[in-house]
PDB file of N, CA and C in Angstrom:
ATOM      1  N   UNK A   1      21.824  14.620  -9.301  1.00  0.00           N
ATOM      2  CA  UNK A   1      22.168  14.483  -7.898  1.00  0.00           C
ATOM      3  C   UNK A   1      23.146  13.325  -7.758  1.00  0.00           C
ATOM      4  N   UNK A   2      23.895  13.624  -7.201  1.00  0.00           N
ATOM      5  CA  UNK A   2      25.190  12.470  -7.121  1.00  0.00           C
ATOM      6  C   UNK A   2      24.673  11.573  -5.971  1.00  0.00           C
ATOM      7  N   UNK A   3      25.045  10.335  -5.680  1.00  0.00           N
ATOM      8  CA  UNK A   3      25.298   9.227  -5.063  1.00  0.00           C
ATOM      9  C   UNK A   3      24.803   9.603  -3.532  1.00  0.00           C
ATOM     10  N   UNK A   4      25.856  10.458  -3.379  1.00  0.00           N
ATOM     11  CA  UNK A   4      25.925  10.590  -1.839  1.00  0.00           C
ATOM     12  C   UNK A   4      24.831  11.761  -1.241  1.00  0.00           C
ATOM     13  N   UNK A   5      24.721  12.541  -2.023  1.00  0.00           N
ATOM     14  CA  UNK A   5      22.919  13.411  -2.026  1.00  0.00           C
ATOM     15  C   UNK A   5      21.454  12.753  -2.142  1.00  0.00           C
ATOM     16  N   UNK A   6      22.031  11.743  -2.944  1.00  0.00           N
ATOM     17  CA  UNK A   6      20.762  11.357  -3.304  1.00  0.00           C
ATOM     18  C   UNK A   6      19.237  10.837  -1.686  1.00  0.00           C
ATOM     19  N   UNK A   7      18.168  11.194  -1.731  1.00  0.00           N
ATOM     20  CA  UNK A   7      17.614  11.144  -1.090  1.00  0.00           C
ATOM     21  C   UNK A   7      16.851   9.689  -0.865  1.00  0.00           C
ATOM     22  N   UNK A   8      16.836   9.109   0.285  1.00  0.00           N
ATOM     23  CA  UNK A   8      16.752   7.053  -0.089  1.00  0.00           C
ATOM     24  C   UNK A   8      16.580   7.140   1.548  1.00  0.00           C
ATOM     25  N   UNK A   9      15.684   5.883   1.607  1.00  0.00           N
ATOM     26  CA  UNK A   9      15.598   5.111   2.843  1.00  0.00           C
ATOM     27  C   UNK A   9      14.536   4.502   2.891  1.00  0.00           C
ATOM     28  N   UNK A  10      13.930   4.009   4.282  1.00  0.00           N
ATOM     29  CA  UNK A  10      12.557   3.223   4.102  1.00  0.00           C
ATOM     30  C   UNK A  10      11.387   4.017   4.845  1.00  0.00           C
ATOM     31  N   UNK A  11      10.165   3.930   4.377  1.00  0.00           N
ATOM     32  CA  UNK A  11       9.241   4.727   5.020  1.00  0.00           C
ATOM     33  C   UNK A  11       8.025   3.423   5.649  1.00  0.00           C
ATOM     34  N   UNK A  12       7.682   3.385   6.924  1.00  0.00           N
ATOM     35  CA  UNK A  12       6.423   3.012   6.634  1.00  0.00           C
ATOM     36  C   UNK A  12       5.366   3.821   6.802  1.00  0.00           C
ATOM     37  N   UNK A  13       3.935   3.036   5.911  1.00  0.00           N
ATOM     38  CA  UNK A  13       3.022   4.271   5.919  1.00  0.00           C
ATOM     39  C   UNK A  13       2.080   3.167   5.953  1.00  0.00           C
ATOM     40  N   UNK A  14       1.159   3.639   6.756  1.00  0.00           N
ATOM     41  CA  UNK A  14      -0.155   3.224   7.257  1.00  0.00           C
ATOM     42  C   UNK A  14      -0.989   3.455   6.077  1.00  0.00           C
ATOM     43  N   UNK A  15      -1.612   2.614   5.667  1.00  0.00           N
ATOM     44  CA  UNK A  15      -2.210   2.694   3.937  1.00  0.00           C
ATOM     45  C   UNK A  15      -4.034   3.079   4.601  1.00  0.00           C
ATOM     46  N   UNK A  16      -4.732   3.564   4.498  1.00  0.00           N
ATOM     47  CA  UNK A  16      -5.829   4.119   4.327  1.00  0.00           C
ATOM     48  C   UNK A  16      -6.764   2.782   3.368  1.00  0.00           C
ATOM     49  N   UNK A  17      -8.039   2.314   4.267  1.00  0.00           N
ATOM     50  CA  UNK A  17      -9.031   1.610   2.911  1.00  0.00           C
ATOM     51  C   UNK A  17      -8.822   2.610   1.661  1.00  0.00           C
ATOM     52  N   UNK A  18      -9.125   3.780   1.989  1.00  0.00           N
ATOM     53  CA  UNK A  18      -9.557   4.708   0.733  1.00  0.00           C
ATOM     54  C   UNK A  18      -8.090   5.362  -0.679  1.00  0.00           C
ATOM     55  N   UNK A  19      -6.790   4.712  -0.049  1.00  0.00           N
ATOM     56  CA  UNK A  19      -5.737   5.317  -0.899  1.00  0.00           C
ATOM     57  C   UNK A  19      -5.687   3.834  -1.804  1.00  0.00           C
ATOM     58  N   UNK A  20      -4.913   3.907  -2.614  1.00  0.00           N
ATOM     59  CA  UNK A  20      -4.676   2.921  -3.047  1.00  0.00           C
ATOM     60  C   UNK A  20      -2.872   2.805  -3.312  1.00  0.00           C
ATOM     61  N   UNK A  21      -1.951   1.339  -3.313  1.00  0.00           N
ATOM     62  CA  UNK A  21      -0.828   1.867  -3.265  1.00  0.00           C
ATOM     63  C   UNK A  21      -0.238   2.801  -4.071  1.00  0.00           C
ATOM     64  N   UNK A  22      -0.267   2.665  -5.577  1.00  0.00           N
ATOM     65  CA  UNK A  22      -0.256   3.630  -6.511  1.00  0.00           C
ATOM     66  C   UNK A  22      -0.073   5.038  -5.511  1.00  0.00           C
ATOM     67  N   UNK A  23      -1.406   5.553  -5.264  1.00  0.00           N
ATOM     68  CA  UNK A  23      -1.801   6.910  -4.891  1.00  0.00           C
ATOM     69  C   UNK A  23      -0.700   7.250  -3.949  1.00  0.00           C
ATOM     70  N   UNK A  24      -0.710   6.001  -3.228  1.00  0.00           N
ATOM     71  CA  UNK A  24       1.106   6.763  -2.469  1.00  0.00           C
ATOM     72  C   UNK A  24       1.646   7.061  -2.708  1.00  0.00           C
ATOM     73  N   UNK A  25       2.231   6.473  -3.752  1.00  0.00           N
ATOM     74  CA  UNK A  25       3.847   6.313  -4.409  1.00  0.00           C
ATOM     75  C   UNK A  25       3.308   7.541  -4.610  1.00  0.00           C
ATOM     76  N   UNK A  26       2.973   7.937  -5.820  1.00  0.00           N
ATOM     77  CA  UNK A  26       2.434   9.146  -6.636  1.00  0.00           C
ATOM     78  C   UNK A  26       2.337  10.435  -5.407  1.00  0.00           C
ATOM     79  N   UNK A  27       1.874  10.390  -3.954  1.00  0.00           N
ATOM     80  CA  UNK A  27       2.098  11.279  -3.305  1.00  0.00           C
ATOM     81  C   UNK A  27       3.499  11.773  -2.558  1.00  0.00           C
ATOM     82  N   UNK A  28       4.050  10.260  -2.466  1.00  0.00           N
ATOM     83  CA  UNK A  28       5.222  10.540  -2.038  1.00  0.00           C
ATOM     84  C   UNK A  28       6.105  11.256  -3.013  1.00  0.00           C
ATOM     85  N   UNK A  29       6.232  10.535  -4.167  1.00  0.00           N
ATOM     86  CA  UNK A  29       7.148  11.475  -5.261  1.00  0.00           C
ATOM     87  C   UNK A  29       6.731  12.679  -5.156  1.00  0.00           C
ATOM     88  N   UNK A  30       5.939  13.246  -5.084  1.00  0.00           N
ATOM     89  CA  UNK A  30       5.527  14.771  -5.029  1.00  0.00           C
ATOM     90  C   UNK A  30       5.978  15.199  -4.200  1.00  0.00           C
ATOM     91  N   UNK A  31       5.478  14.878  -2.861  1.00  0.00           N
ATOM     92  CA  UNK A  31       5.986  15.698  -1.322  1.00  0.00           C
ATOM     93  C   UNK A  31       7.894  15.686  -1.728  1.00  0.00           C
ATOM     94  N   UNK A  32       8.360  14.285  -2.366  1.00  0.00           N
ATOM     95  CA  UNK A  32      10.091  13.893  -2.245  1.00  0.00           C
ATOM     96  C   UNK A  32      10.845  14.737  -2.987  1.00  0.00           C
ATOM     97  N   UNK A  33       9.968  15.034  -4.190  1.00  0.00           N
ATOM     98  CA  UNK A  33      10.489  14.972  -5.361  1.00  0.00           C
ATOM     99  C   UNK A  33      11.998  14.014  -5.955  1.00  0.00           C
ATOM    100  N   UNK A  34      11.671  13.256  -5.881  1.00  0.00           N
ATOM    101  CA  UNK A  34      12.084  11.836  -5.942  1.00  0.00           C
ATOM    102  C   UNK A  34      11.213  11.028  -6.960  1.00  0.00           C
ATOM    103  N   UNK A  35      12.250  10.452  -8.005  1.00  0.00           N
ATOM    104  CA  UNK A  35      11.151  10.008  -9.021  1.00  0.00           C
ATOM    105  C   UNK A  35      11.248   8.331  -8.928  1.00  0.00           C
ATOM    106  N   UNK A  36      12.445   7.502  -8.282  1.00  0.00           N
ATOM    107  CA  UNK A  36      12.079   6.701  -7.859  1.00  0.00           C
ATOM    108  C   UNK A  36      11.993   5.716  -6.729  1.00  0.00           C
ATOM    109  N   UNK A  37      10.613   5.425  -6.451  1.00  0.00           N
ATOM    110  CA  UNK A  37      10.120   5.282  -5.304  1.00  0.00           C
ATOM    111  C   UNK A  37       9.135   3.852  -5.600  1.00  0.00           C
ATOM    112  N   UNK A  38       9.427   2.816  -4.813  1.00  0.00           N
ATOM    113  CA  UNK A  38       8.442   1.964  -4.898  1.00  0.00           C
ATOM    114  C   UNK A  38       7.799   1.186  -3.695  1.00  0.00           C
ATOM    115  N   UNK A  39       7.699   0.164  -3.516  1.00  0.00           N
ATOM    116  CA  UNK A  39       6.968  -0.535  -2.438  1.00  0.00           C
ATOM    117  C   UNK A  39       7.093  -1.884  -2.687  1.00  0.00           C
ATOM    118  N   UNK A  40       7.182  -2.403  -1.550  1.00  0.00           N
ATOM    119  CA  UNK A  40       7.317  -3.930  -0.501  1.00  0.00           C
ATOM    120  C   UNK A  40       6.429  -4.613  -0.995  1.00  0.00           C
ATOM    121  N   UNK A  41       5.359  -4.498  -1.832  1.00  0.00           N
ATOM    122  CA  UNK A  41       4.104  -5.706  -1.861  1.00  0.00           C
ATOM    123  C   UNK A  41       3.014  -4.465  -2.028  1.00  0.00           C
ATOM    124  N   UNK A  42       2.139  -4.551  -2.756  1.00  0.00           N
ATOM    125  CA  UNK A  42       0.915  -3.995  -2.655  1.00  0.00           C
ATOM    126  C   UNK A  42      -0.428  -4.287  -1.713  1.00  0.00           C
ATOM    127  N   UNK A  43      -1.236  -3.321  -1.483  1.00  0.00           N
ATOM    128  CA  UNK A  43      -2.141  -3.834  -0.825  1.00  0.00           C
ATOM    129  C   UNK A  43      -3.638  -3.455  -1.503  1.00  0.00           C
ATOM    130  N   UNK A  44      -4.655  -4.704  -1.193  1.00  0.00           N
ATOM    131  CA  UNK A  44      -5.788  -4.588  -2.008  1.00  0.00           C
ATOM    132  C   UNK A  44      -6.742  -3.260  -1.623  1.00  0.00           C
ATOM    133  N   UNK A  45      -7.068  -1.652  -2.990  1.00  0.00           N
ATOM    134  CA  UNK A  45      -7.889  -1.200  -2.455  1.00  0.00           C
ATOM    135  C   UNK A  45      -8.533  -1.046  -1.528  1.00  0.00           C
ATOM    136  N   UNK A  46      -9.586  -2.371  -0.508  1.00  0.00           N
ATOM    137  CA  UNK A  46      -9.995  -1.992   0.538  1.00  0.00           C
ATOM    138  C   UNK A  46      -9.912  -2.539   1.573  1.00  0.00           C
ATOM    139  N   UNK A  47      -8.112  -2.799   1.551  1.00  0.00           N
ATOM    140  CA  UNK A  47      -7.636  -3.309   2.879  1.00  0.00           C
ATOM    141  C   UNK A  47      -6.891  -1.763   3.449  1.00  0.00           C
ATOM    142  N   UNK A  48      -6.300  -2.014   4.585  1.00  0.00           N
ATOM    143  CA  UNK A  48      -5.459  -1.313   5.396  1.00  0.00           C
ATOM    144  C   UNK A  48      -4.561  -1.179   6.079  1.00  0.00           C
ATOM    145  N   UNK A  49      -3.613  -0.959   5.955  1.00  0.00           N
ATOM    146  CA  UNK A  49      -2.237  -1.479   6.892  1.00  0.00           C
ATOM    147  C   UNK A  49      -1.250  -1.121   6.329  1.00  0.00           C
ATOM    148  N   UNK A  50      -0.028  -1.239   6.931  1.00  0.00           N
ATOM    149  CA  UNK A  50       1.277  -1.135   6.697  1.00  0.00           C
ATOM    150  C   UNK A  50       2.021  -0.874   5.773  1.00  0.00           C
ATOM    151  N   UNK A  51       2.476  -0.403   4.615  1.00  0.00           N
ATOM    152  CA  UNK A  51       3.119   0.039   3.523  1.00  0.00           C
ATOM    153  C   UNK A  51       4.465  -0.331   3.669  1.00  0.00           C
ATOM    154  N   UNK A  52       5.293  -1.089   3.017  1.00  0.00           N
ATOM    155  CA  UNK A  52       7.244  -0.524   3.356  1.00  0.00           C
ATOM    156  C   UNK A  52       7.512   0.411   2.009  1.00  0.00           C
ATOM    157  N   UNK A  53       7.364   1.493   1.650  1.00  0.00           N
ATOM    158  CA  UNK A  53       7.725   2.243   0.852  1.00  0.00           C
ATOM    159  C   UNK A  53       9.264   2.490   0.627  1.00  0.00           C
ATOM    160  N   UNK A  54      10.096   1.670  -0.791  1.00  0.00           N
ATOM    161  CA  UNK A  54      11.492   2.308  -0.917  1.00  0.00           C
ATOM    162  C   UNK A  54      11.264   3.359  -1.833  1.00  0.00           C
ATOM    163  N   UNK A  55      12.614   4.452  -1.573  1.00  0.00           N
ATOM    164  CA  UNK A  55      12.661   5.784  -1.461  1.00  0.00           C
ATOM    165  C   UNK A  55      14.360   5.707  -2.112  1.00  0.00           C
ATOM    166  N   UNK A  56      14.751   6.034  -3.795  1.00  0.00           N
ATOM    167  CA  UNK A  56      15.699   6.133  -3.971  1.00  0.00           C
ATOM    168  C   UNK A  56      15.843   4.572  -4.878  1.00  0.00           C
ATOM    169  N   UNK A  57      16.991   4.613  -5.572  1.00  0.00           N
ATOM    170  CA  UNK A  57      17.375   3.448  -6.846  1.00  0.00           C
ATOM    171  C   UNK A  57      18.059   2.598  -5.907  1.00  0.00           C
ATOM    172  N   UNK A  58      18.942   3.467  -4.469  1.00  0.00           N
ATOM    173  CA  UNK A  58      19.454   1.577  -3.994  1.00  0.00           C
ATOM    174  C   UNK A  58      18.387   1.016  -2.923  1.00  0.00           C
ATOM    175  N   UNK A  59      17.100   1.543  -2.851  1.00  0.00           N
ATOM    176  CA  UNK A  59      16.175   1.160  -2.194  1.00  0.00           C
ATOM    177  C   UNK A  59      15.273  -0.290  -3.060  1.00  0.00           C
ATOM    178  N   UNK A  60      15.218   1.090  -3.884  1.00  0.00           N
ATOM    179  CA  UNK A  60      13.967  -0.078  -4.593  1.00  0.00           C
ATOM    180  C   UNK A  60      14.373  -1.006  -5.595  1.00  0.00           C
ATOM    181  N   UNK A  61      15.824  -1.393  -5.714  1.00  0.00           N
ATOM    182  CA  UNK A  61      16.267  -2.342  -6.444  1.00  0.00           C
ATOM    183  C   UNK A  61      16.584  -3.431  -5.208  1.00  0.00           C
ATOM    184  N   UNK A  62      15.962  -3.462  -4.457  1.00  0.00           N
ATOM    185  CA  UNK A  62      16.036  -4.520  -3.066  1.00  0.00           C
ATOM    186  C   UNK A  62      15.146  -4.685  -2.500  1.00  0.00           C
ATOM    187  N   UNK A  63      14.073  -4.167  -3.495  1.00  0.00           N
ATOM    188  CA  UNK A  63      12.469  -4.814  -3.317  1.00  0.00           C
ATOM    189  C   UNK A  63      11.935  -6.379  -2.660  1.00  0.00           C
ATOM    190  N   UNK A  64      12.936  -6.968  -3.422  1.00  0.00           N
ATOM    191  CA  UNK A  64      12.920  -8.531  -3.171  1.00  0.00           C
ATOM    192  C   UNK A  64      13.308  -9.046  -1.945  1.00  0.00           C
ATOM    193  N   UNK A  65      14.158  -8.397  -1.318  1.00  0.00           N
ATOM    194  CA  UNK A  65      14.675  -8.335  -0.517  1.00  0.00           C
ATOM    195  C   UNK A  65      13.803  -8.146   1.226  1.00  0.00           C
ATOM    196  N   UNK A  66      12.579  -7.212   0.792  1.00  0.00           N
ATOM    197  CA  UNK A  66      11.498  -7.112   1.819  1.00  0.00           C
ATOM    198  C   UNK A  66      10.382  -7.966   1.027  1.00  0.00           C
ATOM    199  N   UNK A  67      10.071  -8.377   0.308  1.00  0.00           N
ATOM    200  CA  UNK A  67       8.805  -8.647  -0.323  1.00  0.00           C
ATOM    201  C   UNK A  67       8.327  -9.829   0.390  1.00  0.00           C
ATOM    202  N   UNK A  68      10.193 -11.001   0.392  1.00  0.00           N
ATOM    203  CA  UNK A  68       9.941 -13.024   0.664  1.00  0.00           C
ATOM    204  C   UNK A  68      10.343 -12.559   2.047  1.00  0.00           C
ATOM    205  N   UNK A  69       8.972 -12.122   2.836  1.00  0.00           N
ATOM    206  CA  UNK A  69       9.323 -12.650   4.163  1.00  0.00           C
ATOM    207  C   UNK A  69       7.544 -12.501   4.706  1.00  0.00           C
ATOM    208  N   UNK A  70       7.358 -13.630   6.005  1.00  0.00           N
ATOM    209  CA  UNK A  70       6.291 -13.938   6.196  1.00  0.00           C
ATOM    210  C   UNK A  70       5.036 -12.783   6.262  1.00  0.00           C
ATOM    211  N   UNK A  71       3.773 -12.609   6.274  1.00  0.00           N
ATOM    212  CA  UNK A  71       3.072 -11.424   6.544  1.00  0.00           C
ATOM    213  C   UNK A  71       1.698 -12.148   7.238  1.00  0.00           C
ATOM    214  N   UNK A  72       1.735 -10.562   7.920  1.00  0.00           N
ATOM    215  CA  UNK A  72      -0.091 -11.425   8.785  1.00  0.00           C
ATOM    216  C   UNK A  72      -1.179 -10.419   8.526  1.00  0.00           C
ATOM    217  N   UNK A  73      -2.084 -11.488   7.942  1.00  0.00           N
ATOM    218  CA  UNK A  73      -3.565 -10.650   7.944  1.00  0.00           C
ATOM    219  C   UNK A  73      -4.350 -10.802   8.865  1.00  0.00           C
ATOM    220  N   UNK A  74      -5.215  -9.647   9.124  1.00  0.00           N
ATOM    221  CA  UNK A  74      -6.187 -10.086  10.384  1.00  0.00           C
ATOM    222  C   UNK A  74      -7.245  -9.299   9.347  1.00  0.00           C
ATOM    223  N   UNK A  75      -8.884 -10.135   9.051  1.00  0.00           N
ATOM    224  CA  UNK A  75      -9.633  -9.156   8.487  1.00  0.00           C
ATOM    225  C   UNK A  75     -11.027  -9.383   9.370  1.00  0.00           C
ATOM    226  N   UNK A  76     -11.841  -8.533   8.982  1.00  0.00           N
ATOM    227  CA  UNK A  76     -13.431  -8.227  10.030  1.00  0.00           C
ATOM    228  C   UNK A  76     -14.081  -9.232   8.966  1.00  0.00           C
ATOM    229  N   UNK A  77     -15.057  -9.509   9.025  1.00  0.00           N
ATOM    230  CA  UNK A  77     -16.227 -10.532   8.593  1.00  0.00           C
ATOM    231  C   UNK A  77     -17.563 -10.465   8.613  1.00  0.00           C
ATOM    232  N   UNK A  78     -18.354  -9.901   8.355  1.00  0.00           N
ATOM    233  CA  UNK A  78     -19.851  -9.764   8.764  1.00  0.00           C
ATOM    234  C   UNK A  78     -20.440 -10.950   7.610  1.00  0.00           C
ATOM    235  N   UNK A  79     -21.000 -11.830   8.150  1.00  0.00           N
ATOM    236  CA  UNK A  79     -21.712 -12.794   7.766  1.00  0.00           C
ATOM    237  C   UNK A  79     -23.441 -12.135   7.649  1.00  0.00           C
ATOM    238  N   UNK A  80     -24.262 -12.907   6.704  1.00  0.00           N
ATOM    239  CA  UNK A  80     -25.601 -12.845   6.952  1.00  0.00           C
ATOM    240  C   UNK A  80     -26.093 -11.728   6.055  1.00  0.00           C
ATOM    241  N   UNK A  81     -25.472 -11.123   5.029  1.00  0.00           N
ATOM    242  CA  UNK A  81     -26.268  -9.599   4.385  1.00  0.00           C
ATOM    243  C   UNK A  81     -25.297 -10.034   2.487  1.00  0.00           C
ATOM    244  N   UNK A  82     -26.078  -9.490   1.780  1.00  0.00           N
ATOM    245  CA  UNK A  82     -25.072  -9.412   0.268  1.00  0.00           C
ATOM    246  C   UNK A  82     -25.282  -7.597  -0.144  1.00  0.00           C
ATOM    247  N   UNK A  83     -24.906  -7.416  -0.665  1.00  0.00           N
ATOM    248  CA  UNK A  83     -25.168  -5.929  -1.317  1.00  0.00           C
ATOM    249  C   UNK A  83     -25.711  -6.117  -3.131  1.00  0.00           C
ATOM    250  N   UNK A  84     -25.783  -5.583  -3.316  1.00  0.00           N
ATOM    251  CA  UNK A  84     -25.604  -5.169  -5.269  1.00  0.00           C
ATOM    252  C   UNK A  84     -24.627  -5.280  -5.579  1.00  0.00           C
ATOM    253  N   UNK A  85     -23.544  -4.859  -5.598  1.00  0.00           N
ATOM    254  CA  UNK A  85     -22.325  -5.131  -6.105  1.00  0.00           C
ATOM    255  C   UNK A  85     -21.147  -6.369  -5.469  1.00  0.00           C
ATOM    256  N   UNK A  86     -21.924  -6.850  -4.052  1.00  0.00           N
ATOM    257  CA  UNK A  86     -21.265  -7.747  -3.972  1.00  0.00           C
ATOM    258  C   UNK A  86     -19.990  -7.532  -3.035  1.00  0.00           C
ATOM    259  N   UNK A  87     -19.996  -6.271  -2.296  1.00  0.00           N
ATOM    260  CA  UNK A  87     -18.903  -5.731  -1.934  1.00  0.00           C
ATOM    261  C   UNK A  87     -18.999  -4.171  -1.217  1.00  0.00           C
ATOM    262  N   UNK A  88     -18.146  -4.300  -0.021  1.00  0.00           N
ATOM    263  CA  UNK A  88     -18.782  -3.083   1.586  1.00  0.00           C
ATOM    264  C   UNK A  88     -19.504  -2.202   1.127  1.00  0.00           C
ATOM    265  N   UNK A  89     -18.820  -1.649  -0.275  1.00  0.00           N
ATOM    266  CA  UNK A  89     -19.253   0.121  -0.730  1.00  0.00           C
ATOM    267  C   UNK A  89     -20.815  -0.028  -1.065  1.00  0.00           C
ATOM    268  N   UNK A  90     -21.226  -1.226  -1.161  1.00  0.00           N
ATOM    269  CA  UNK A  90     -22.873  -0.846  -1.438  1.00  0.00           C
ATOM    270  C   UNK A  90     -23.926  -0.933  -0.553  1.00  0.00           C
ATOM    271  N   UNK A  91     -25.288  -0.560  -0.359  1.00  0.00           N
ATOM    272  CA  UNK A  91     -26.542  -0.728   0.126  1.00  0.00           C
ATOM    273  C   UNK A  91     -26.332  -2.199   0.557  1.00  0.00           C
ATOM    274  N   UNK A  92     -26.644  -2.429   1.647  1.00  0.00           N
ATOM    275  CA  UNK A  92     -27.028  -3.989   1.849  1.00  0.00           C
ATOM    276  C   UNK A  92     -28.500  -4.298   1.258  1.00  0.00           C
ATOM    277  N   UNK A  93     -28.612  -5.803   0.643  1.00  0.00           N
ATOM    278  CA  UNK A  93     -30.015  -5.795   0.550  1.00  0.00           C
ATOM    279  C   UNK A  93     -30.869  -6.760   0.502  1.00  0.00           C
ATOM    280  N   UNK A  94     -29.972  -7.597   1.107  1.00  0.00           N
ATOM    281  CA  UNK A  94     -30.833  -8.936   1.361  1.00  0.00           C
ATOM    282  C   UNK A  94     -29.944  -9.197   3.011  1.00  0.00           C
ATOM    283  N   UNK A  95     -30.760  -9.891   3.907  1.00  0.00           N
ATOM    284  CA  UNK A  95     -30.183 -10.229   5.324  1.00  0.00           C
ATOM    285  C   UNK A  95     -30.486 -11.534   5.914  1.00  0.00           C
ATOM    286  N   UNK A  96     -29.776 -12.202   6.298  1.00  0.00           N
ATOM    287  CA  UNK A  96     -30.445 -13.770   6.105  1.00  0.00           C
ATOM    288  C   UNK A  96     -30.520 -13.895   8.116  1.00  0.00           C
TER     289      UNK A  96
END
């Protein structure tokens, strides 16, 4: 595919607790067929939010370019319980 065909731009995508970034990329290349495709910063398994997905070689060689700029987290907190593993996906099992 030449230059001026080539398929490129920016996507955002609302990331799911349950996807992981990987699993995007990997879906997007499929739906694009576009093999390269990357992303702005990753996000941890069981967070949620915002994606900047580049789409295309003059995208994602300007990664850096979105990565150094400020970002805001807002996260939930439940105090007072631990699980087994230490983490949301399990049984709670102690409650103080």
């Amino acid at each position: 595919m030449s230059p001026m065909n080539e398929t490129k731009g920016i996507l955002l995508v609302n990331k799911s607790t349950s996807k992981t970034s990987f699993s995007l990329v990997s879906l997007l290349r499929k739906l694009t067929k576009v093999k390269k495709i990357g992303h702005a910063g990753t996000l941890d398994p069981f967070a949620s939010g915002l994606m900047i997905m580049l789409i295309g070689k003059s995208y994602t060689q300007k990664s850096l370019d979105f990565i150094n700029h400020d970002k805001t987290y807002v996260c939930r907190l439940h105090l007072g319980y631990t699980t087994k593993t230490f983490d949301t996906e399990a049984e709670k099992v102690f409650y103080s």
